[in-house]
Protein backbone atom coordinates (compact mmCIF):
# COMPACT_ATOMS: atom_id res chain seq x y z
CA UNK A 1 103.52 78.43 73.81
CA UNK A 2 101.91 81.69 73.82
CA UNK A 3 104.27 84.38 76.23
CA UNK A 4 102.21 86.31 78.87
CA UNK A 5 102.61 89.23 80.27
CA UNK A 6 100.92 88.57 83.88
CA UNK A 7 101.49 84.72 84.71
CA UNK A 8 98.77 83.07 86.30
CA UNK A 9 97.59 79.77 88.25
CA UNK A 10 95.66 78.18 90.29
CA UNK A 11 96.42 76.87 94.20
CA UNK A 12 94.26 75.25 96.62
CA UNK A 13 95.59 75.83 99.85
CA UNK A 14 96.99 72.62 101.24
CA UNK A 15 97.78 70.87 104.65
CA UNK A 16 101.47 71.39 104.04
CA UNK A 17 100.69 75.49 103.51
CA UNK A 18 98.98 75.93 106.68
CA UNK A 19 99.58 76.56 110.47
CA UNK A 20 97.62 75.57 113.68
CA UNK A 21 95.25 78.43 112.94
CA UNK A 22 94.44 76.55 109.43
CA UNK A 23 95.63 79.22 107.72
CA UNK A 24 98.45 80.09 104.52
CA UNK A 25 101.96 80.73 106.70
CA UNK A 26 104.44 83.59 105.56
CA UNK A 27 107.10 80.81 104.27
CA UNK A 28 104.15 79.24 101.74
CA UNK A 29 103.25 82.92 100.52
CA UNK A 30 107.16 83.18 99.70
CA UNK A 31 106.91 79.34 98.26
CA UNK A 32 103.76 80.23 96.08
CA UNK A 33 105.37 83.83 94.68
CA UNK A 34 108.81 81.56 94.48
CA UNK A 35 107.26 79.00 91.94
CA UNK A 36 105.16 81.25 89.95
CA UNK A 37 108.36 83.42 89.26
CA UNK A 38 109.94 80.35 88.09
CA UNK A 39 107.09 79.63 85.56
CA UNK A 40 106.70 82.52 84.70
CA UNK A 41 110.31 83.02 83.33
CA UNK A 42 110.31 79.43 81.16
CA UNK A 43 107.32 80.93 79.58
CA UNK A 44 108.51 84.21 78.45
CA UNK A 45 112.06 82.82 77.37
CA UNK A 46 113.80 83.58 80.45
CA UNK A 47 114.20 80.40 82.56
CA UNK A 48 116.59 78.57 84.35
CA UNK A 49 117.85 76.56 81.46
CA UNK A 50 117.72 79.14 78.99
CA UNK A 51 119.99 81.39 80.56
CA UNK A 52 122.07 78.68 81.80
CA UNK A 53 123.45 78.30 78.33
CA UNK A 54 124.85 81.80 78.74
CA UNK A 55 126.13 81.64 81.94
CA UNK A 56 123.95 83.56 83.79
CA UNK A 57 121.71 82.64 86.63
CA UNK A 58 118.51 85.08 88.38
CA UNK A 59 119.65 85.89 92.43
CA UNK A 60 116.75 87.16 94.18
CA UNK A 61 118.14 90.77 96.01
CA UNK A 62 115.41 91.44 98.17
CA UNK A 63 111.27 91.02 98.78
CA UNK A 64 108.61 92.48 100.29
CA UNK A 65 105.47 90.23 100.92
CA UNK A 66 102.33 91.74 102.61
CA UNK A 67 99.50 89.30 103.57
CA UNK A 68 96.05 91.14 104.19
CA UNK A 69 93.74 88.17 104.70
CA UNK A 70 95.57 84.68 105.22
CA UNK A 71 93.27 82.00 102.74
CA UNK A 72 92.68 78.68 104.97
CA UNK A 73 92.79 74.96 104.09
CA UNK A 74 91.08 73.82 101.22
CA UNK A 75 90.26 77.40 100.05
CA UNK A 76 91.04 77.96 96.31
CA UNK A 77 93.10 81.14 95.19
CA UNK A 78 95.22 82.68 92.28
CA UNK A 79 98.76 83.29 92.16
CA UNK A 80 99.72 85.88 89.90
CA UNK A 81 103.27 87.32 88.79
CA UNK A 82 104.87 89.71 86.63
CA UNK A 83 107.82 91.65 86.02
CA UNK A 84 107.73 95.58 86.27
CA UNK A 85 110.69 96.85 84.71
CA UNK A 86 114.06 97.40 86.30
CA UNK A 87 116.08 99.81 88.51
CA UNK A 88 119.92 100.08 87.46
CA UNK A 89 121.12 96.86 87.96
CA UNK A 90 117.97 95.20 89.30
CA UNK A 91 114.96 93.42 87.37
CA UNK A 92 111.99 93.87 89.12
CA UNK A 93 108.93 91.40 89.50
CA UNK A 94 105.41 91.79 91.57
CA UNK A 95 102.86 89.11 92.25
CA UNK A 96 99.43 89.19 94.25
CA UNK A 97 97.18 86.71 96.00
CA UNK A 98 93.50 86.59 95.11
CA UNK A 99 90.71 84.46 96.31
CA UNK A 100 87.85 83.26 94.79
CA UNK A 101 85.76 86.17 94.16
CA UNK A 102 88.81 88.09 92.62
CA UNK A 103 89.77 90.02 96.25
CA UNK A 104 93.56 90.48 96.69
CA UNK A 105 95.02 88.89 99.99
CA UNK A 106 98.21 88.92 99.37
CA UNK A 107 100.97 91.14 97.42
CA UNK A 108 104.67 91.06 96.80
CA UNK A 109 107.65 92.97 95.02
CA UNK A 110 110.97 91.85 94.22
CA UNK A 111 114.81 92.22 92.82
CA UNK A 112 116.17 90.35 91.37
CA UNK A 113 120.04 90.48 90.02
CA UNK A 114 120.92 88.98 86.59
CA UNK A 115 124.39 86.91 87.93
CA UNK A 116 127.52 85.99 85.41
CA UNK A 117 127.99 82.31 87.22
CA UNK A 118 131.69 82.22 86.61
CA UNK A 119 132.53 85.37 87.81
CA UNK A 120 129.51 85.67 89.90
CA UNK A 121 128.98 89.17 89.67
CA UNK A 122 126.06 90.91 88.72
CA UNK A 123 125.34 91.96 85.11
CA UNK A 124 122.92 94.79 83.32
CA UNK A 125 119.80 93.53 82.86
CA UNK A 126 119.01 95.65 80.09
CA UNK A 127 119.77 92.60 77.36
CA UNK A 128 117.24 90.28 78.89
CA UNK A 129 114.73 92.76 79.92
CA UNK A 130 114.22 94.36 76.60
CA UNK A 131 112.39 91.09 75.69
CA UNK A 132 109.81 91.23 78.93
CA UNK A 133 106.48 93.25 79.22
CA UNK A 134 106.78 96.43 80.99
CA UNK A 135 103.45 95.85 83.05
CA UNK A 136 103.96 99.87 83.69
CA UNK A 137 102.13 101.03 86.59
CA UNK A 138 100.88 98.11 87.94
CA UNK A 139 101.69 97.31 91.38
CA UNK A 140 101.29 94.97 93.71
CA UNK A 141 102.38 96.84 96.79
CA UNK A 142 102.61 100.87 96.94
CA UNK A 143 106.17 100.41 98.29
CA UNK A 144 108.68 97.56 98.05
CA UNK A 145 111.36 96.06 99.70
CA UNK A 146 114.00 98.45 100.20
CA UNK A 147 117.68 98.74 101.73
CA UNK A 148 117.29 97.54 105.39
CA UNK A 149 119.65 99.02 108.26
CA UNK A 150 122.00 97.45 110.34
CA UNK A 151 120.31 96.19 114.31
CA UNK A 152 120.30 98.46 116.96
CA UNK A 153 120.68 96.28 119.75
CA UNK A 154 120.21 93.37 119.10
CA UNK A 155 119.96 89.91 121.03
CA UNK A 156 121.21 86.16 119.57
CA UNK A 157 118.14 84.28 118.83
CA UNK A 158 118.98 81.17 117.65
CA UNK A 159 121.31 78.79 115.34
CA UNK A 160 121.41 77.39 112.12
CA UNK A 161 123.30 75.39 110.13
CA UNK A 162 122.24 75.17 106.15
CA UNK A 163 121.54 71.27 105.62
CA UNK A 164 120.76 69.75 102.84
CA UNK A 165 116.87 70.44 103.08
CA UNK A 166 118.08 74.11 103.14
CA UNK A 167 119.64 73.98 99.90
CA UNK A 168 118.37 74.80 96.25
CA UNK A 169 119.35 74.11 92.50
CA UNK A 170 121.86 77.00 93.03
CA UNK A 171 123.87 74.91 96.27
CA UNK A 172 122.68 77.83 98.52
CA UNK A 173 120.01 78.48 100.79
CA UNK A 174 117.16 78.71 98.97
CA UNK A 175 115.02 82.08 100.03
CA UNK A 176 112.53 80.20 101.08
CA UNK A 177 114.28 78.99 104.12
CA UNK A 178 115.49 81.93 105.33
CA UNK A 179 111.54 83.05 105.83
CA UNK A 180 111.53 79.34 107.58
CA UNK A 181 114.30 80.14 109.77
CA UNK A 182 113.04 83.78 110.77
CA UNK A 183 109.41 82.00 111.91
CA UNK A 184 111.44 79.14 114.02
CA UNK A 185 112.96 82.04 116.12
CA UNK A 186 110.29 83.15 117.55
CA UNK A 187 106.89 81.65 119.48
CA UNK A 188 104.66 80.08 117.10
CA UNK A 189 101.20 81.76 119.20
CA UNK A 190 102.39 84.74 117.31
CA UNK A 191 102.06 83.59 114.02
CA UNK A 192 98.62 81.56 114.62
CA UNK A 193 96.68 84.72 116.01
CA UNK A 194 98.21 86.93 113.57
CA UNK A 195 95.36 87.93 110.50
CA UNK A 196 98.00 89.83 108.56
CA UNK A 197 102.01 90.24 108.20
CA UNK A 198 104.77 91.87 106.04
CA UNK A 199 108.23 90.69 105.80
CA UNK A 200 110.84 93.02 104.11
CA UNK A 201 113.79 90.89 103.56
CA UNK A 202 117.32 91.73 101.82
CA UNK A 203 119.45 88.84 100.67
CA UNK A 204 122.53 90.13 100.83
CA UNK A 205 125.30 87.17 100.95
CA UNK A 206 124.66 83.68 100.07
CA UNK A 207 124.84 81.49 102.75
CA UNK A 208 126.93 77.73 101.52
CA UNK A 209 126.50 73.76 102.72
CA UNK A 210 127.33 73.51 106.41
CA UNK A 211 127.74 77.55 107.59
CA UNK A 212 126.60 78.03 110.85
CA UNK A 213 124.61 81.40 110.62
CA UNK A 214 123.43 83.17 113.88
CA UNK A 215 120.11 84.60 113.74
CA UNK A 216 120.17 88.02 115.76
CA UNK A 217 116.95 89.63 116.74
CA UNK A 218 115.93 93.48 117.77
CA UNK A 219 112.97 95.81 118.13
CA UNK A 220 111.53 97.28 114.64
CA UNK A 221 109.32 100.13 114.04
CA UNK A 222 105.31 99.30 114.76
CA UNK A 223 104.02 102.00 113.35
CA UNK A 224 105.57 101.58 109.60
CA UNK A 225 103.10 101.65 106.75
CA UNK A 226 100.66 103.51 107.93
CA UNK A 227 99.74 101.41 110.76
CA UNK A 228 100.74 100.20 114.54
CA UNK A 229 101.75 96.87 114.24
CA UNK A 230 101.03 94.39 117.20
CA UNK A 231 104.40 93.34 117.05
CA UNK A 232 107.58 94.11 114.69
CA UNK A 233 110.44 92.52 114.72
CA UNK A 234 114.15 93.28 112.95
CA UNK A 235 116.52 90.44 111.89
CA UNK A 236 120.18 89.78 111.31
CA UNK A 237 121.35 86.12 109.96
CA UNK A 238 125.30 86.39 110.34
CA UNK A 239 128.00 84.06 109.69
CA UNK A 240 129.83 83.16 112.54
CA UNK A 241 133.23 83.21 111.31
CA UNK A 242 134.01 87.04 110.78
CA UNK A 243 130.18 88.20 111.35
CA UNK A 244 129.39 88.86 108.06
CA UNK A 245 126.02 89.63 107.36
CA UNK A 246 123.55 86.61 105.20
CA UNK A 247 120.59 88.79 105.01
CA UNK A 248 118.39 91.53 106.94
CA UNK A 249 114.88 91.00 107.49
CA UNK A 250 111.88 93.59 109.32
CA UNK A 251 108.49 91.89 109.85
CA UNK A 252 105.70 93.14 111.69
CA UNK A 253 102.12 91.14 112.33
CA UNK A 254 98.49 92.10 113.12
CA UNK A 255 96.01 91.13 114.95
């Protein structure tokens, strides 16, 4: 099989991607970018099975996904992905969204940390991605997800347990879900009128089989990236026993 530098496929949008407004939700965008990472890295070498037989698993760190025109049912788009380099201990991959005339919609950036499974602790990249294309200088996003601060603040929002539909290959909560779990806590009218979002998310603990993890929920910034936001939101998933934090989240939604 011939190795690519920018992975590419197909999608046509389907009743399982789509809200009340007939439209691509956050948690799909994350689903799509999710699978096409995964292909991506079988076909340049890098897959779950090949670097299973070294003992190493990919942890996504953090993402940043920015949707500029949601595609609706039945619409056909492209998923692309690629990686972009690294930055100390993290490899870092992009993807984009594009419909059928070629128009972006979409665009993400991510970290992901190279993890020695019986230790679990991270490991240099620098072995694994001196075999990947650069892809210098192209972007998906002009900035990615960064560090996110602790909540000023904040309020308890909801509950939830991870359950086995939570879980992924890895016996943690698969990212995914955690998108899933941030669009449960609040009303779903904010979602449907909403024509574009961003989520910033930083996974920073993994969250196990049956942990109850409290979602807290605070004010963001509305003006970030250039542009009021009709609503921004900052979140906190914590573990109830000692309050440790799962992950940090900031997303903000237009009109």
């Amino acid at each position: 099989m011939e190795m690519l530098n920018i992975w590419q496929e197909s999608h046509n949008i389907r009743f399982g991607d789509i809200d009340r407004s007939d439209r691509l939700t956050l948690a799909s965008v994350f689903d799509l970018f999710q699978e096409a990472a995964i292909s991506h890295a079988d076909n340049l070498g890098v897959g779950r099975d090949s670097m299973a037989k070294t003992g190493q698993v990919w942890i996504l760190s953090r993402m940043s996904v920015q949707v500029d025109r949601r595609p609706a049912y039945g619409e056909t788009v492209t998923i692309r992905s690629w990686p972009r380099g690294g930055e100390r201990l993290f490899a870092l991959r992009d993807y984009d969204i594009r419909d059928a005339s070629d128009r972006p919609l979409a665009g993400g950036s991510s970290a992901w940390l190279i993890i020695d499974l019986e230790k679990r602790r991270p490991l240099r990249p620098q072995a694994v991605m001196d075999s990947l294309p650069l892809n210098e200088g192209l972007r998906a996003l002009p900035s990615g997800a960064a560090g996110l601060a602790e909540l000023k603040n904040p309020e308890k929002s909801a509950e939830r347990r991870a359950a086995y539909s939570d879980l992924d290959y890895n016996g943690h909560v698969n990212n995914v879900r955690y998108v899933q779990w941030i669009q449960d806590a609040l009303e779903p009218a904010l979602f449907e009128k909403a024509g574009r979002m961003r989520l910033d998310i930083n996974y920073l603990n993994e969250i196990h089989p049956g942990e109850l993890i409290e979602l807290w929920r605070a004010g963001a910034e509305d003006a970030a990236f250039g542009e009021s936001a009709a609503a921004a939101f900052a979140f906190e998933g914590r573990r109830t026993r000692g309050g440790q934090a799962a992950f940090r989240a900031e997303l903000r939604l237009w009109d």
